[in-house]
C-alpha atoms as a PDB file:
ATOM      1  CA  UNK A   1     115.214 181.382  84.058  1.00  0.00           C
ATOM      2  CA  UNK A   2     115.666 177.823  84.585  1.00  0.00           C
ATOM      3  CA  UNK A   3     116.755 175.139  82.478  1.00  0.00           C
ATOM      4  CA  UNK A   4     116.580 171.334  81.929  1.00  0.00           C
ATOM      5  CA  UNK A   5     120.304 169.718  81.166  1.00  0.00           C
ATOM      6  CA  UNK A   6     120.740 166.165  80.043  1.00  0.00           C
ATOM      7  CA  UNK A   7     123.481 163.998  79.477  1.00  0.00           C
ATOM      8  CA  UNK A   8     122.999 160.643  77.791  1.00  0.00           C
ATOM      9  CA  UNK A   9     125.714 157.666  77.146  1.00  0.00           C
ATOM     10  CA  UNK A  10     124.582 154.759  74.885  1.00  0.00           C
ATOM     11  CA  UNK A  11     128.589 153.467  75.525  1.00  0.00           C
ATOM     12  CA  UNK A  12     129.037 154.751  71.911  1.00  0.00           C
ATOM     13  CA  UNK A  13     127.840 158.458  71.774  1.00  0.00           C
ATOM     14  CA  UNK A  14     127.841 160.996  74.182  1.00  0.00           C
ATOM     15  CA  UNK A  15     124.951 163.282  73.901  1.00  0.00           C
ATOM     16  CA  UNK A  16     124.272 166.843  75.910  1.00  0.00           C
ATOM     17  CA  UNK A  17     120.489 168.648  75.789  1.00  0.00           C
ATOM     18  CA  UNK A  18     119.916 172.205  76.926  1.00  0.00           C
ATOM     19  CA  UNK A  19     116.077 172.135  76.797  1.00  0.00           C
ATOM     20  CA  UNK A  20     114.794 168.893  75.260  1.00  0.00           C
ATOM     21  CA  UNK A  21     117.060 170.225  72.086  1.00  0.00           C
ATOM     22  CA  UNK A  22     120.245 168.198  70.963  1.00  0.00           C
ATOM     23  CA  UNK A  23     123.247 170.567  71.845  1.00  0.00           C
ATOM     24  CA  UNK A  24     126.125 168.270  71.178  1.00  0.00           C
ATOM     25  CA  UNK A  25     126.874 164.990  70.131  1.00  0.00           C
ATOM     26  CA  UNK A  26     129.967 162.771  70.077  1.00  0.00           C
ATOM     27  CA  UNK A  27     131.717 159.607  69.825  1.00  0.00           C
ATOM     28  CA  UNK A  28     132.532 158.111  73.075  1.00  0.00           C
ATOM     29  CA  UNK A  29     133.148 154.333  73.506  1.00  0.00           C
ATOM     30  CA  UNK A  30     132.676 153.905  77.316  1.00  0.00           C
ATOM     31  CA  UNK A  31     132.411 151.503  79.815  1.00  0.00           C
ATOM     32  CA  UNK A  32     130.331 152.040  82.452  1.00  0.00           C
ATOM     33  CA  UNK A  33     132.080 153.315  85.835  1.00  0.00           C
ATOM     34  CA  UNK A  34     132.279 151.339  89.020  1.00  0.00           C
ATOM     35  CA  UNK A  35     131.960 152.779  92.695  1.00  0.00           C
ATOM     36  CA  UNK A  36     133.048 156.160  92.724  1.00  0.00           C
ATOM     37  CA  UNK A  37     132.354 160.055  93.644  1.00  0.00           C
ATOM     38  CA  UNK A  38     129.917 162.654  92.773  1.00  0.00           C
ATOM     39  CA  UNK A  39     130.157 165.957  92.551  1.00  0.00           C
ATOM     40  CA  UNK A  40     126.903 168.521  92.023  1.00  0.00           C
ATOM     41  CA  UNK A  41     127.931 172.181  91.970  1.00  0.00           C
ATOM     42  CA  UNK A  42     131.700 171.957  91.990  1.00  0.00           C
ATOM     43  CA  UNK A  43     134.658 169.920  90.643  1.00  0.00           C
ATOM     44  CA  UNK A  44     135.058 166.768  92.321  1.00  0.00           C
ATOM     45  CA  UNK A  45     138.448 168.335  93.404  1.00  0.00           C
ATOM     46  CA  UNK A  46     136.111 171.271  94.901  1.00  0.00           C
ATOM     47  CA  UNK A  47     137.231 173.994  92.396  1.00  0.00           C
ATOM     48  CA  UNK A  48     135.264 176.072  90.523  1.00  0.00           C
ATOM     49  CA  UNK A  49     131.830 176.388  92.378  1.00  0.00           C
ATOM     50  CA  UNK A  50     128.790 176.495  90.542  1.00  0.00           C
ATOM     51  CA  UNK A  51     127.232 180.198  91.161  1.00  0.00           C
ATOM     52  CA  UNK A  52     123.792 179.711  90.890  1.00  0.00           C
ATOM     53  CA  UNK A  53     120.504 177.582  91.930  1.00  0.00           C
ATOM     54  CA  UNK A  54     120.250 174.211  91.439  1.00  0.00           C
ATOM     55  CA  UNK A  55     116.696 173.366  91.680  1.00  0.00           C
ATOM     56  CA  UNK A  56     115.999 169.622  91.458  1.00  0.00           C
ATOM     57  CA  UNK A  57     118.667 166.730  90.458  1.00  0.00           C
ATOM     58  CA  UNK A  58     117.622 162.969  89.460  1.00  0.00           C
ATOM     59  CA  UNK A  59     119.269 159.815  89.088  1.00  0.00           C
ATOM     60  CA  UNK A  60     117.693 156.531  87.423  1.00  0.00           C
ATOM     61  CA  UNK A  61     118.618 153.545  87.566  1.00  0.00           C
ATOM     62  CA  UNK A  62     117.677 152.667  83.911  1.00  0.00           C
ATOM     63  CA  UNK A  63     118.353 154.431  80.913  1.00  0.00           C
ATOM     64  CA  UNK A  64     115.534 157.727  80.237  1.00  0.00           C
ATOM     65  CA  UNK A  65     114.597 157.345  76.251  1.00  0.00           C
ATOM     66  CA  UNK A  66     114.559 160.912  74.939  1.00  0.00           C
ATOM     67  CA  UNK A  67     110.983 161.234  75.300  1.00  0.00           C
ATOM     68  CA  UNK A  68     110.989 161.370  78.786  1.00  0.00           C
ATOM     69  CA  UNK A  69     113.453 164.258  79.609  1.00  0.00           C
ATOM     70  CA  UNK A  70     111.657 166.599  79.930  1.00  0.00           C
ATOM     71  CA  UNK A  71     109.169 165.341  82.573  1.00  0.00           C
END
């Protein structure tokens, strides 16, 4: 079974969704990140690999409103 993940950072709250549904939601005053690494699948320091499928991965370069998650 697959499933859609989200993470979402307003710079005040962090917020997960497993699904479209709210999982977890936080305080977390951040500033947005300059050039750096990413890492899909396993630690950036390439422990602990992901054992499973990813399917499909996307990055925007605007903020997704909630509605649109799930598309």
């Amino acid at each position: 079974r697959w499933h859609r993940l989200a993470s979402v950072c307003n710079g005040e709250e962090l917020r997960h969704y497993v699904d479209g549904v709210l999982e977890m939601a936080k305080p977390a005053p951040l500033t947005p990140p300059g050039p750096g690494k990413t890492s899909v699948g396993v630690r950036i320091n390439r422990v602990h690999w992901f054992k499973g499928a990813i399917r499909e991965i996307r990055f925007t370069g605007r903020a997704l409103g909630v509605e649109e998650l799930g598309r």
